[in-house]
PDB file of N, CA and C in Angstrom:
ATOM      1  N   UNK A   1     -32.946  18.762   5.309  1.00  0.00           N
ATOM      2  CA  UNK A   1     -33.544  17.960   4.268  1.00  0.00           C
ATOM      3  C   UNK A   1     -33.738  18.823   3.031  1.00  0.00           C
ATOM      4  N   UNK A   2     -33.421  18.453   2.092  1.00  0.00           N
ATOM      5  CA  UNK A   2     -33.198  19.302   0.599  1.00  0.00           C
ATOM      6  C   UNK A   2     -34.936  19.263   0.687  1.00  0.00           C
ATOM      7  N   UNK A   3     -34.966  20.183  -0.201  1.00  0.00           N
ATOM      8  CA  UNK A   3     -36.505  20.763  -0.851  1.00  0.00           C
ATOM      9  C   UNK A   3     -37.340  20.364  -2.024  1.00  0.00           C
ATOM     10  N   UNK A   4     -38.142  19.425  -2.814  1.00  0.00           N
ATOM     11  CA  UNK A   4     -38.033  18.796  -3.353  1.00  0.00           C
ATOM     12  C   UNK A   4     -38.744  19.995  -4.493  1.00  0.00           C
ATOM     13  N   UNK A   5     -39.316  20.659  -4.015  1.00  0.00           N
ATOM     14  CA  UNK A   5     -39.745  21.843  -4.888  1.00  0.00           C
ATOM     15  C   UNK A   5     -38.632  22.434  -5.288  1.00  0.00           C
ATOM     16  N   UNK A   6     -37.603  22.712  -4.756  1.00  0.00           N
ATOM     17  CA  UNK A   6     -36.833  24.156  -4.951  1.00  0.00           C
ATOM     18  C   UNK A   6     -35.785  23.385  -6.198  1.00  0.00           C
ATOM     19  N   UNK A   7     -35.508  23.511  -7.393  1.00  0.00           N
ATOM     20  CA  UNK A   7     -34.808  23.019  -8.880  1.00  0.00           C
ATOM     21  C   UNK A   7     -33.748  23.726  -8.858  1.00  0.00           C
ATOM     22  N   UNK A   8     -33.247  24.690  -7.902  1.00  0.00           N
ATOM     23  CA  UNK A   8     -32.022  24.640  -8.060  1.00  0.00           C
ATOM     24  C   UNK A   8     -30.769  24.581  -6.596  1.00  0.00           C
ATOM     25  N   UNK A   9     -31.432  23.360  -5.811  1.00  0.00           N
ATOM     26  CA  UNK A   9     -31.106  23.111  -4.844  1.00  0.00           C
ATOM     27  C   UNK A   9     -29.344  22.293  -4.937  1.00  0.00           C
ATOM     28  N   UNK A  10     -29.163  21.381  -6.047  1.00  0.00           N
ATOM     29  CA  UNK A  10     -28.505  20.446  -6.478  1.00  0.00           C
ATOM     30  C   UNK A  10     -27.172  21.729  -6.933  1.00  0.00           C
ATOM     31  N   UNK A  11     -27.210  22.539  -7.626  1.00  0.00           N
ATOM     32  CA  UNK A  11     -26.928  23.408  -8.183  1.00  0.00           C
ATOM     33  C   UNK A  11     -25.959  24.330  -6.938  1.00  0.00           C
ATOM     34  N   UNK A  12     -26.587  24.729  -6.249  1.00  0.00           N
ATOM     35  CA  UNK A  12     -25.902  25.372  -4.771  1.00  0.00           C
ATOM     36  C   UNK A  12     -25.195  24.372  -4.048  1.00  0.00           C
ATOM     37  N   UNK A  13     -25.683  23.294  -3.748  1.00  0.00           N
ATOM     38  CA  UNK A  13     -24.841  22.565  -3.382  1.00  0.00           C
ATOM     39  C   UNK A  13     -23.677  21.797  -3.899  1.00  0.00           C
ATOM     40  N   UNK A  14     -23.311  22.085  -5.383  1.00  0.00           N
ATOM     41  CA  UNK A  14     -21.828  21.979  -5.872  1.00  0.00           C
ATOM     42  C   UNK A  14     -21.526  23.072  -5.974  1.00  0.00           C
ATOM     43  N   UNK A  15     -22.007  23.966  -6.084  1.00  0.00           N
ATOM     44  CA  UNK A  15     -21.257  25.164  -5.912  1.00  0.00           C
ATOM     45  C   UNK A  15     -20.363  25.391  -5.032  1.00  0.00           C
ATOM     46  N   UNK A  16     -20.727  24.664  -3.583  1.00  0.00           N
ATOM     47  CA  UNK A  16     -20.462  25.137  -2.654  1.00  0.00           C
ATOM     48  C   UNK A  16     -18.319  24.268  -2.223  1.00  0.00           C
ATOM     49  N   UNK A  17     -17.766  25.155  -1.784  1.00  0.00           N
ATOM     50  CA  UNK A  17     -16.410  24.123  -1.861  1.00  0.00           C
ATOM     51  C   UNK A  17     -16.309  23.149  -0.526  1.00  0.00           C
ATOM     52  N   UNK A  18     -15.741  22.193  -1.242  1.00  0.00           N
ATOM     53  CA  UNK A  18     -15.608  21.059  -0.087  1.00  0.00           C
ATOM     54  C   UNK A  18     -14.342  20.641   0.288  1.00  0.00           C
ATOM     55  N   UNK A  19     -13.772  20.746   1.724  1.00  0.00           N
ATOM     56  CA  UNK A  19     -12.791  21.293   2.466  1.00  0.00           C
ATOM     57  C   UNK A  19     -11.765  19.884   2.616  1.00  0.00           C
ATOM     58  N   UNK A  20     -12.694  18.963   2.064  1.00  0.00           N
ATOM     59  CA  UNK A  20     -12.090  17.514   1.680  1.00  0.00           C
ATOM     60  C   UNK A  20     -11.134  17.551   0.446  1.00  0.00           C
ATOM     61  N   UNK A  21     -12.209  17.825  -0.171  1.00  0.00           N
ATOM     62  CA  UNK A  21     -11.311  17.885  -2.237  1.00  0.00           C
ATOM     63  C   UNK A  21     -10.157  18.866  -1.413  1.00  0.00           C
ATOM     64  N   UNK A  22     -10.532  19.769  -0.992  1.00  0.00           N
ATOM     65  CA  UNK A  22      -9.217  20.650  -0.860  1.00  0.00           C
ATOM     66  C   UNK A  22      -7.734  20.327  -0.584  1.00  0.00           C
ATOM     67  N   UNK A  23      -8.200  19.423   1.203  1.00  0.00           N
ATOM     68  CA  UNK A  23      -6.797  18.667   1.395  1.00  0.00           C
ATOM     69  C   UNK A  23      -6.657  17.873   1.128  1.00  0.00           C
ATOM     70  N   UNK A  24      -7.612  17.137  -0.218  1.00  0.00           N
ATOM     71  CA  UNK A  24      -6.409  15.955  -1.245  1.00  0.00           C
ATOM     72  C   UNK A  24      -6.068  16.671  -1.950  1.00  0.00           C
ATOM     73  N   UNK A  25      -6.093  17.412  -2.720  1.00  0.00           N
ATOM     74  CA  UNK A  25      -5.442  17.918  -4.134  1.00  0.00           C
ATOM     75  C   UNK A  25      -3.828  18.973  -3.149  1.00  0.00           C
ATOM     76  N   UNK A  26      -4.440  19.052  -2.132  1.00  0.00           N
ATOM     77  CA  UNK A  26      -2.777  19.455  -1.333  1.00  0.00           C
ATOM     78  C   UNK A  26      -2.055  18.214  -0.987  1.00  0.00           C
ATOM     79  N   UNK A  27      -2.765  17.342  -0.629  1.00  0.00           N
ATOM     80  CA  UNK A  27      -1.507  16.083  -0.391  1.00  0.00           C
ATOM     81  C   UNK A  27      -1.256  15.308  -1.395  1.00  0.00           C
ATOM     82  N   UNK A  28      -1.403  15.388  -2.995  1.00  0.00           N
ATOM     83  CA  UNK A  28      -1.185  14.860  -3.860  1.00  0.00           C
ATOM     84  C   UNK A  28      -0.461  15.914  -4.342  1.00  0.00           C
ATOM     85  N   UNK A  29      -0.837  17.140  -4.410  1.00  0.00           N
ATOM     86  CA  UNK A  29       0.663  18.068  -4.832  1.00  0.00           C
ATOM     87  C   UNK A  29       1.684  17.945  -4.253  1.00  0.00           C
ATOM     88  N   UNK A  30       1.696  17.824  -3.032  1.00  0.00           N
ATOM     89  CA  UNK A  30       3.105  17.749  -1.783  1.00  0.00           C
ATOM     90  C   UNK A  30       3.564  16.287  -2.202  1.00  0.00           C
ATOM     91  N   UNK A  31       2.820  14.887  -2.594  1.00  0.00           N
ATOM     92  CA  UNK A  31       3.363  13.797  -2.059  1.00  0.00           C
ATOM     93  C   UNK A  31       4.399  13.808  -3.361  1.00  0.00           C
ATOM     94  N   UNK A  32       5.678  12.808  -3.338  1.00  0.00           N
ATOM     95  CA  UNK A  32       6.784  12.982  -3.686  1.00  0.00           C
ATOM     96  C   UNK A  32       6.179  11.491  -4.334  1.00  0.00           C
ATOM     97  N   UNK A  33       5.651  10.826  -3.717  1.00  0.00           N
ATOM     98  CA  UNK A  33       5.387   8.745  -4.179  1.00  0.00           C
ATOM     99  C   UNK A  33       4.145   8.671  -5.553  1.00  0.00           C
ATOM    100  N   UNK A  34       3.256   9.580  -5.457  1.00  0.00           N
ATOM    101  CA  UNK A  34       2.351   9.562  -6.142  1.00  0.00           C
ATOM    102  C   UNK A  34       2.270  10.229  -7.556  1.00  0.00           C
ATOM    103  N   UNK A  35       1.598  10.194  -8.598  1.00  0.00           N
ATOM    104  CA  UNK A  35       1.304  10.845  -9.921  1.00  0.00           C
ATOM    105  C   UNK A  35       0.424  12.255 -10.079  1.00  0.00           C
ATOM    106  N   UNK A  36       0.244  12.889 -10.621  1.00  0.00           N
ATOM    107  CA  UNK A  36      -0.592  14.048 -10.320  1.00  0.00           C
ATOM    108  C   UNK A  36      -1.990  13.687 -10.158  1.00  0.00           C
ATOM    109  N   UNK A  37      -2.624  12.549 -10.200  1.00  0.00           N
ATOM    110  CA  UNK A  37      -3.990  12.013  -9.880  1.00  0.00           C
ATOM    111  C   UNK A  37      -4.099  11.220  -8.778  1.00  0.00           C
ATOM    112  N   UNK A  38      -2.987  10.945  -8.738  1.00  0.00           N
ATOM    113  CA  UNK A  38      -2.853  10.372  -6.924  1.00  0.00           C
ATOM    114  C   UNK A  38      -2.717   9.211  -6.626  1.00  0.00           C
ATOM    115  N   UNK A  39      -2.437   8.743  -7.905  1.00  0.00           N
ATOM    116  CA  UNK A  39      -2.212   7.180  -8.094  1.00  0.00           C
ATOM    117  C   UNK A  39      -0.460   6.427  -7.538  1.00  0.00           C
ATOM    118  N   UNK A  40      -0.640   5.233  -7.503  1.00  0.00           N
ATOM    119  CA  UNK A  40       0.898   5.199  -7.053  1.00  0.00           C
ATOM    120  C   UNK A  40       0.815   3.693  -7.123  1.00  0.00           C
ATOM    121  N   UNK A  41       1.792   3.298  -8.715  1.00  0.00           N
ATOM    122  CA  UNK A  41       1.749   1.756  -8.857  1.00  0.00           C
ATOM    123  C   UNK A  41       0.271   1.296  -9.356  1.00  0.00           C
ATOM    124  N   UNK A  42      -0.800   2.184  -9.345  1.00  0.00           N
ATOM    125  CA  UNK A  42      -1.897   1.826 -10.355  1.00  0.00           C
ATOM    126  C   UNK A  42      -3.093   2.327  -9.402  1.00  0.00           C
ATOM    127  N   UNK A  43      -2.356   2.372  -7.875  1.00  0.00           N
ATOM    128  CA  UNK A  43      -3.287   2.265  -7.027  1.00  0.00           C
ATOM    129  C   UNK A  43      -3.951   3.324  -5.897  1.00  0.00           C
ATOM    130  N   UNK A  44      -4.895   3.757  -5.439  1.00  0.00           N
ATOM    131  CA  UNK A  44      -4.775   5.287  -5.030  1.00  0.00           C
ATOM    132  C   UNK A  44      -3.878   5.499  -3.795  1.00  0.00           C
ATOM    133  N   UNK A  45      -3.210   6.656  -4.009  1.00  0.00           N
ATOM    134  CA  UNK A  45      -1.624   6.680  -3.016  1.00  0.00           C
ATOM    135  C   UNK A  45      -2.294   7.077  -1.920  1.00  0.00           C
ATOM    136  N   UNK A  46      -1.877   7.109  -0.192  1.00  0.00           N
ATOM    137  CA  UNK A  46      -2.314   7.457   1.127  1.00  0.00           C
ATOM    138  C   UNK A  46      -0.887   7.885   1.348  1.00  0.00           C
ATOM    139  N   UNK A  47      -0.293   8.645   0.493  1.00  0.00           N
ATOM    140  CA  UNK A  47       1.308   9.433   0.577  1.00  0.00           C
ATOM    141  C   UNK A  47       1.985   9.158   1.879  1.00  0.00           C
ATOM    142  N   UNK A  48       1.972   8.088   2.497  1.00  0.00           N
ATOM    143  CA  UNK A  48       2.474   7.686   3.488  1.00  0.00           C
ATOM    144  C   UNK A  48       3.903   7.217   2.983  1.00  0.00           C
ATOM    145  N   UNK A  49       5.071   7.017   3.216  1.00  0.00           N
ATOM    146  CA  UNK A  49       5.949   6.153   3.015  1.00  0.00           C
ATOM    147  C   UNK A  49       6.185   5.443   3.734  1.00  0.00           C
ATOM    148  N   UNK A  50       6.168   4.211   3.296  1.00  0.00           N
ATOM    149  CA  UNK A  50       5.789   2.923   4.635  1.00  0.00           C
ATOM    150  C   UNK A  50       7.387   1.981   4.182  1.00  0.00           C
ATOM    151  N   UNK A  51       8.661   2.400   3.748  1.00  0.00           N
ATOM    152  CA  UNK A  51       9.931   2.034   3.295  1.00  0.00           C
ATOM    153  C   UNK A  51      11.001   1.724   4.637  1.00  0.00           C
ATOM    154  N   UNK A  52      10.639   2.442   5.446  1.00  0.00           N
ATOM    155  CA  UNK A  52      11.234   2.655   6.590  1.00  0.00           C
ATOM    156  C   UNK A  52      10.508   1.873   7.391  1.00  0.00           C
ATOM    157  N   UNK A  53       9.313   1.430   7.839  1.00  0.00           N
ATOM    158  CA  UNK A  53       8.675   0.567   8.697  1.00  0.00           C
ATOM    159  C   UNK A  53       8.862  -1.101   8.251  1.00  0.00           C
ATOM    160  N   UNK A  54       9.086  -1.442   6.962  1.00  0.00           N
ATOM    161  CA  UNK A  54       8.593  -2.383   5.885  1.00  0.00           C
ATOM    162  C   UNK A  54      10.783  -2.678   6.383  1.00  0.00           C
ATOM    163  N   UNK A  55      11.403  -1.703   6.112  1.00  0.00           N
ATOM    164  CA  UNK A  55      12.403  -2.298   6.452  1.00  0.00           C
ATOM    165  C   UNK A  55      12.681  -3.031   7.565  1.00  0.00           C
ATOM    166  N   UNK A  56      12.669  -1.985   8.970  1.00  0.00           N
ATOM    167  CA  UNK A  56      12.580  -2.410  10.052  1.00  0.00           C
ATOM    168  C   UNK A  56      11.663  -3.972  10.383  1.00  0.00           C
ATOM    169  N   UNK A  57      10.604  -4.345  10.144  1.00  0.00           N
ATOM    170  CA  UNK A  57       9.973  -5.517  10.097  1.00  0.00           C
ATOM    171  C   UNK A  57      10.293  -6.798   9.190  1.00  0.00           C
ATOM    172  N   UNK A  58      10.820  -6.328   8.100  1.00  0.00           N
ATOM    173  CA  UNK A  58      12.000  -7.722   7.985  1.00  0.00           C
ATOM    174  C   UNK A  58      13.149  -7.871   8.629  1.00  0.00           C
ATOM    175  N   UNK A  59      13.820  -6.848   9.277  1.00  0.00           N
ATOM    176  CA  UNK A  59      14.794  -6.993   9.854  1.00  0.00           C
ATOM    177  C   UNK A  59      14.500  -7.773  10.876  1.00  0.00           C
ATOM    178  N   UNK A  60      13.374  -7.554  11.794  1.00  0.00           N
ATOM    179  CA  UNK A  60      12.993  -8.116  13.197  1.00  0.00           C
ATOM    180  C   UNK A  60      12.679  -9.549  12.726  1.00  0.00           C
ATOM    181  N   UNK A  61      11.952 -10.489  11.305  1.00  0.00           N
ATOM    182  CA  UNK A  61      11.693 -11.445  11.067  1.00  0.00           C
ATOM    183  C   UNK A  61      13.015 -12.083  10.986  1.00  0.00           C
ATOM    184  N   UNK A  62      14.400 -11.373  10.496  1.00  0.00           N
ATOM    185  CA  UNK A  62      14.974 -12.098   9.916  1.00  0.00           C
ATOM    186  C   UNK A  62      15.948 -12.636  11.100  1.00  0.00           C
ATOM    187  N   UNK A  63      16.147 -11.370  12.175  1.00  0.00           N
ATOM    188  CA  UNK A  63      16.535 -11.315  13.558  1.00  0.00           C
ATOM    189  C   UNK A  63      15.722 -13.005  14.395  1.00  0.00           C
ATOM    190  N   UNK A  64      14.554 -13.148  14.086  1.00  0.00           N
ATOM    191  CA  UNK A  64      13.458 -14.192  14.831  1.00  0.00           C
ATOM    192  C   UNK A  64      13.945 -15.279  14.087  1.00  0.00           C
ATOM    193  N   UNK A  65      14.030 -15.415  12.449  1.00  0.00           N
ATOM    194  CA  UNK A  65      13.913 -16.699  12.136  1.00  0.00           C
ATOM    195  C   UNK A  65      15.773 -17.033  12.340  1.00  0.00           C
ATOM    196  N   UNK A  66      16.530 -16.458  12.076  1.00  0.00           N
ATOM    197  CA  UNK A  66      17.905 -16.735  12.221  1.00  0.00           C
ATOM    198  C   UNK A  66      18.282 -16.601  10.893  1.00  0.00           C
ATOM    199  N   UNK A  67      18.120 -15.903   9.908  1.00  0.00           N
ATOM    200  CA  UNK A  67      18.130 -15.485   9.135  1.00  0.00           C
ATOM    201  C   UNK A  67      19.652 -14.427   8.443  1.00  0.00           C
ATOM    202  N   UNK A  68      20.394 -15.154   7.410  1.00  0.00           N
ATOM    203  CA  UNK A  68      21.657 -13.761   7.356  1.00  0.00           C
ATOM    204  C   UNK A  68      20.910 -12.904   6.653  1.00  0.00           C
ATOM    205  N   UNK A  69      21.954 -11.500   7.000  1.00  0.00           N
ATOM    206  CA  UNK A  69      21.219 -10.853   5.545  1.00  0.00           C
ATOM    207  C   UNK A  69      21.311 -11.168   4.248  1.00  0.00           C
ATOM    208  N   UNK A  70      20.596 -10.635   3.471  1.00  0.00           N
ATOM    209  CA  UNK A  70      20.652 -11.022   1.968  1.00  0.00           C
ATOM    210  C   UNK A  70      21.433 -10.384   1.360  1.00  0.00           C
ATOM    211  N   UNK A  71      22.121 -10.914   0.443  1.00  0.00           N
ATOM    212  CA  UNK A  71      23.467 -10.255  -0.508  1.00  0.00           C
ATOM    213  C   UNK A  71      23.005  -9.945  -2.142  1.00  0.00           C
ATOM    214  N   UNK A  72      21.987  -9.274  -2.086  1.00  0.00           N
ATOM    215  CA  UNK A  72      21.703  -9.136  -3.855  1.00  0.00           C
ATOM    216  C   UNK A  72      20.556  -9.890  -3.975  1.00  0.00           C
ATOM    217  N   UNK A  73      20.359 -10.747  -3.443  1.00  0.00           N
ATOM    218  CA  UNK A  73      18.925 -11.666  -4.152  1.00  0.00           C
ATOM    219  C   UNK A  73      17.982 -11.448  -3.191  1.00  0.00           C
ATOM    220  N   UNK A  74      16.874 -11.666  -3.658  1.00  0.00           N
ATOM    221  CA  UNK A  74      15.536 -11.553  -3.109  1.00  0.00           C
ATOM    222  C   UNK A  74      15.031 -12.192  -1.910  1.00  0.00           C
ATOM    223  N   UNK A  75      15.768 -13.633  -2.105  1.00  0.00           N
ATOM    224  CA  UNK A  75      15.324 -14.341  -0.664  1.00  0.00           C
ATOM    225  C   UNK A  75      16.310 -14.160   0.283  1.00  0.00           C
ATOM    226  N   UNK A  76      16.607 -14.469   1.304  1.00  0.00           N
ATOM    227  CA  UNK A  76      17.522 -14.846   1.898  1.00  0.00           C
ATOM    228  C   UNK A  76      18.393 -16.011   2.295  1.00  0.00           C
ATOM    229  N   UNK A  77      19.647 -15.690   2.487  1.00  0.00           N
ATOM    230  CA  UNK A  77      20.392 -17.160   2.283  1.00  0.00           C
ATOM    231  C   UNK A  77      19.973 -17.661   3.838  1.00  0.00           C
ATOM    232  N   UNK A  78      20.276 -18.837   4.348  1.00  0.00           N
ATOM    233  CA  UNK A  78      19.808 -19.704   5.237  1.00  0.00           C
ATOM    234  C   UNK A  78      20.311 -21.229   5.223  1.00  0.00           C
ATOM    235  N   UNK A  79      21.247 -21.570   6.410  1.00  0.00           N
ATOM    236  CA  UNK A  79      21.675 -22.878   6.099  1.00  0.00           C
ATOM    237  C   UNK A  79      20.716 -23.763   6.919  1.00  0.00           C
ATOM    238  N   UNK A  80      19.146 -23.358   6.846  1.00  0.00           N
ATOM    239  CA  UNK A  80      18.392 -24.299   7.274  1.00  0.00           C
ATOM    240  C   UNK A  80      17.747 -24.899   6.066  1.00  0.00           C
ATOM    241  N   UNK A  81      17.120 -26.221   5.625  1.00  0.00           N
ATOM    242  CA  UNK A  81      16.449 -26.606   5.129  1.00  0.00           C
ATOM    243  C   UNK A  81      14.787 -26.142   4.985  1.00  0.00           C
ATOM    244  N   UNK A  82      14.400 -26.199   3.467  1.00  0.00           N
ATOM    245  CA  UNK A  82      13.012 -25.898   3.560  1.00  0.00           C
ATOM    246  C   UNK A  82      12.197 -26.723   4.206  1.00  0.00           C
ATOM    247  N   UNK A  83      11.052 -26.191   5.071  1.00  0.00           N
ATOM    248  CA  UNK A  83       9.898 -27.184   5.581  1.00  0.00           C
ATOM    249  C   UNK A  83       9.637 -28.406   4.696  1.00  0.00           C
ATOM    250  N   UNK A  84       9.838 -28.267   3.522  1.00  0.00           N
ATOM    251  CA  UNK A  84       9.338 -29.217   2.249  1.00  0.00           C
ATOM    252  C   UNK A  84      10.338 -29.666   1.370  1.00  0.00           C
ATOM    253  N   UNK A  85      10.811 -30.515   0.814  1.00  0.00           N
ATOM    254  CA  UNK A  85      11.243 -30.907  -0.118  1.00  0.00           C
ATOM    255  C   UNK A  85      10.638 -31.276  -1.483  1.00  0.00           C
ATOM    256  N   UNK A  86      11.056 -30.018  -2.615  1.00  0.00           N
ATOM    257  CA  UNK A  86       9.988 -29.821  -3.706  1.00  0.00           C
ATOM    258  C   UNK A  86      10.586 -31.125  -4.167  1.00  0.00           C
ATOM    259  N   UNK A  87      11.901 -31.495  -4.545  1.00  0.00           N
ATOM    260  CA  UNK A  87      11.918 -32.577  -5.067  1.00  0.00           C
ATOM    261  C   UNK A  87      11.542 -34.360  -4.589  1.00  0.00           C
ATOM    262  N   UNK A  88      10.912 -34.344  -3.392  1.00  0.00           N
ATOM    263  CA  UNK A  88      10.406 -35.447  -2.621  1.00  0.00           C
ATOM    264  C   UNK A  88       9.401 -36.019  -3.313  1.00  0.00           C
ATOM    265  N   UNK A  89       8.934 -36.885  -3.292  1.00  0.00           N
ATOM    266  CA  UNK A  89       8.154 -37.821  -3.799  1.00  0.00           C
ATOM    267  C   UNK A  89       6.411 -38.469  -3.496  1.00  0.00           C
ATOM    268  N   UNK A  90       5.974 -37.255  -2.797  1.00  0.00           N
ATOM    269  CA  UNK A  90       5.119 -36.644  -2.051  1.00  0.00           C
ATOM    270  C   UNK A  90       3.706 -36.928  -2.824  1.00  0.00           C
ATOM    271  N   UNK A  91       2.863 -37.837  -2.216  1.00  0.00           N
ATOM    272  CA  UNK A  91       1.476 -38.011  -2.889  1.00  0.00           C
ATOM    273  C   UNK A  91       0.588 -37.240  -2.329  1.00  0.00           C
ATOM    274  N   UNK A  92      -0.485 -36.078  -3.283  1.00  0.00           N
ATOM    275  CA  UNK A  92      -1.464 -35.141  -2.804  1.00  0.00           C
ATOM    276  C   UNK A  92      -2.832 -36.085  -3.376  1.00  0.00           C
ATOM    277  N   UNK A  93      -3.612 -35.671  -2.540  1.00  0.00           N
ATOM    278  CA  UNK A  93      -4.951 -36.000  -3.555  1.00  0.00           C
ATOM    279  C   UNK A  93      -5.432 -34.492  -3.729  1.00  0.00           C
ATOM    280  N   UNK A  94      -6.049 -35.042  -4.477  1.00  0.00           N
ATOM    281  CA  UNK A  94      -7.162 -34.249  -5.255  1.00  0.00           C
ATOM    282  C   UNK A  94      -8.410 -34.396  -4.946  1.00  0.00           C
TER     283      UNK A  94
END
C-alpha cells in the first residue's frame, strides 16, 4: 500500500521500468502489418496475421455453400438464386 505521507512515492514508481511497455515497443518494431505506433488501418495492431486463417475459412464456406471460386469480383459467382428477390414486389411494414 503506497504511503500517503511519503511525496515522492508516485515519482519512484515511474521511474521504475515496466516489462510490459518493453515487449510492446518490441512487437511493434518487429511487426511488418503495423505503423511505428502500432496502429494498423486506424486500429491498435495484435501483429498477428490472420490472411492465412481468413483464407482458409472462406474456402471451407464456399466448399459448404457450393460455391465456385471467384474470378476478380468480390462476391462469388453462384448459379443459385438469392434467398430474396430485390426486385419482387414485397410489402414491409413499418
Amino acid at each position: 500500500m503506497r504511503d500517503p505521507y511519503d511525496p515522492w512515492a508516485d515519482e519512484r514508481t515511474q521511474a521504475q521500468l515496466d516489462l510490459t511497455d518493453i515487449a510492446q515497443a518490441e512487437a511493434i518494431r518487429n511487426c511488418q502489418l503495423c505503423d511505428t505506433h502500432g496502429n494498423r488501418d486506424g486500429l491498435p495492431c495484435r501483429h498477428i496475421d490472420h490472411a492465412a486463417a481468413a483464407k482458409r475459412g472462406l474456402a471451407t464456406i464456399r466448399a459448404q455453400m457450393g460455391w465456385n471460386t471467384p474470378t476478380g469480383t468480390t462476391t462469388p459467382q453462384t448459379s443459385q438464386k438469392p434467398p430474396h428477390d430485390a426486385t419482387s414486389s414485397q410489402k414491409t411494414r413499418l
